[in-house]
C-alpha atoms as a PDB file:
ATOM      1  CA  UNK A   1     -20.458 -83.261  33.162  1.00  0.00           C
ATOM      2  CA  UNK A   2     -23.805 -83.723  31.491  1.00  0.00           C
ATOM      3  CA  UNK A   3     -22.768 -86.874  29.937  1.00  0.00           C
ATOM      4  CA  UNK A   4     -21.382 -88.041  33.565  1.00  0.00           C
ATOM      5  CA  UNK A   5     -24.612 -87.583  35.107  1.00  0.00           C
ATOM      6  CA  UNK A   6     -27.259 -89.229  32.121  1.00  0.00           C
ATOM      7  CA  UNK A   7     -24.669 -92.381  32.116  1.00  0.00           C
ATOM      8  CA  UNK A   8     -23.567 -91.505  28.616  1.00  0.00           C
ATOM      9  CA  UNK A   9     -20.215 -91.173  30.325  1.00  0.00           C
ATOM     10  CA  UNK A  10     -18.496 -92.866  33.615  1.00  0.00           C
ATOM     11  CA  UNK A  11     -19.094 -90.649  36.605  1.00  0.00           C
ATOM     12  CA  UNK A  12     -16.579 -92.562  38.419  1.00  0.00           C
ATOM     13  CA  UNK A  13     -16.672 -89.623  40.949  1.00  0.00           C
ATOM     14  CA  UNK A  14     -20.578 -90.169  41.525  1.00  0.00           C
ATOM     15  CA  UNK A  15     -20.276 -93.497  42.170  1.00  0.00           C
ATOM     16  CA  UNK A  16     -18.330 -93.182  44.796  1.00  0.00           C
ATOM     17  CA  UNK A  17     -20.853 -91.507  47.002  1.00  0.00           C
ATOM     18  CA  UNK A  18     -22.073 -94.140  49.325  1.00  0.00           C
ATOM     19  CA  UNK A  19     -25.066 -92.507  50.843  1.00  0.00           C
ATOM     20  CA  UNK A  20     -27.505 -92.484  47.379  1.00  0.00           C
ATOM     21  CA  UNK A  21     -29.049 -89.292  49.103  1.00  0.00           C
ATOM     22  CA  UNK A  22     -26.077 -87.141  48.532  1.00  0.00           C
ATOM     23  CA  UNK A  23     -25.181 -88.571  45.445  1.00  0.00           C
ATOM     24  CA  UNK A  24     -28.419 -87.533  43.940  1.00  0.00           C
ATOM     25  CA  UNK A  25     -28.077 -84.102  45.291  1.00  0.00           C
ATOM     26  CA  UNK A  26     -24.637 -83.882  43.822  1.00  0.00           C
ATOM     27  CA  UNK A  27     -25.904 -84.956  40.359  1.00  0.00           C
ATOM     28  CA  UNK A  28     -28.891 -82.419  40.715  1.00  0.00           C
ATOM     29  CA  UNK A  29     -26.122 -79.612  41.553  1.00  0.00           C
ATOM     30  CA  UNK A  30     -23.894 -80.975  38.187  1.00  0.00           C
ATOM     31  CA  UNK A  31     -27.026 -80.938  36.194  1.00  0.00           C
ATOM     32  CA  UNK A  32     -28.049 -77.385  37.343  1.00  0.00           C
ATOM     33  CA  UNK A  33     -24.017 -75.960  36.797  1.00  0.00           C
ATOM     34  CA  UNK A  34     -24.007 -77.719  32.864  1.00  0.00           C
ATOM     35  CA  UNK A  35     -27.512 -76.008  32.273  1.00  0.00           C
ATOM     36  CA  UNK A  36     -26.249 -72.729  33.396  1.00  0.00           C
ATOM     37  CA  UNK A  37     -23.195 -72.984  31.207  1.00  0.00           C
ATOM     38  CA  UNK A  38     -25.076 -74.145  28.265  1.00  0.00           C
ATOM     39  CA  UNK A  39     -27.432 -71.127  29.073  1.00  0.00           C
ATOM     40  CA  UNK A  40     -24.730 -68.907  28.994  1.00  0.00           C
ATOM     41  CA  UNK A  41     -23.176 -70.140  25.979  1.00  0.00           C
ATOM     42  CA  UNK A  42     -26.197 -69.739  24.002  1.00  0.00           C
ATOM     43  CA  UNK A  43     -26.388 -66.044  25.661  1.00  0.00           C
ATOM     44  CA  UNK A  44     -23.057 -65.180  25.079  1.00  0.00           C
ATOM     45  CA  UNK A  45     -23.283 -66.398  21.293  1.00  0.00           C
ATOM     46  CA  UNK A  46     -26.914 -64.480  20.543  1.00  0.00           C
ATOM     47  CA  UNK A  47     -29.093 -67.849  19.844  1.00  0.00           C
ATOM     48  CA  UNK A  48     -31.602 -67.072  22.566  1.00  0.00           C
ATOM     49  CA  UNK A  49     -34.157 -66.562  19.831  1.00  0.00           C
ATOM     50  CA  UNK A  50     -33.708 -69.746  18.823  1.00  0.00           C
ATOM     51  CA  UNK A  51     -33.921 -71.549  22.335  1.00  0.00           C
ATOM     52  CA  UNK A  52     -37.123 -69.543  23.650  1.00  0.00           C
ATOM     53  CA  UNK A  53     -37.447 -72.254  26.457  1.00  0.00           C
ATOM     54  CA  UNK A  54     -33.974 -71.735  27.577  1.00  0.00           C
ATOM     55  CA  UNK A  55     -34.440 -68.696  30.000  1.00  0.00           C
ATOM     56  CA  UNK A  56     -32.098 -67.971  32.454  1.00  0.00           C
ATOM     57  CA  UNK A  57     -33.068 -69.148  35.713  1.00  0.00           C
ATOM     58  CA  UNK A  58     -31.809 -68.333  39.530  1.00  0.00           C
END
């Protein structure tokens, strides 16, 4: 997902939004889901010491 959305991938999906309003939004709202995964990884595995910056956020 993260790799869709920095172009390191193809976001085929993204570039099918027409309207570049809603595609942004729909990036921001991937971006936002992959950081709160990789959040909770690092959570769930007890490296939160290591990643000070990476506080969990609402």
């Amino acid at each position: 997902m993260v790799r869709c959305v920095s172009g390191l991938a193809h976001g085929v999906e993204f570039k099918l939004i027409e309207d570049p309003k809603r595609c942004a939004a729909s990036e921001a709202r991937s971006l936002r889901l992959a950081r709160a995964i990789v959040v909770a990884l690092i959570h769930l595995f007890g490296y939160v010491d290591q990643y000070p910056s990476l506080q969990v956020r609402n």
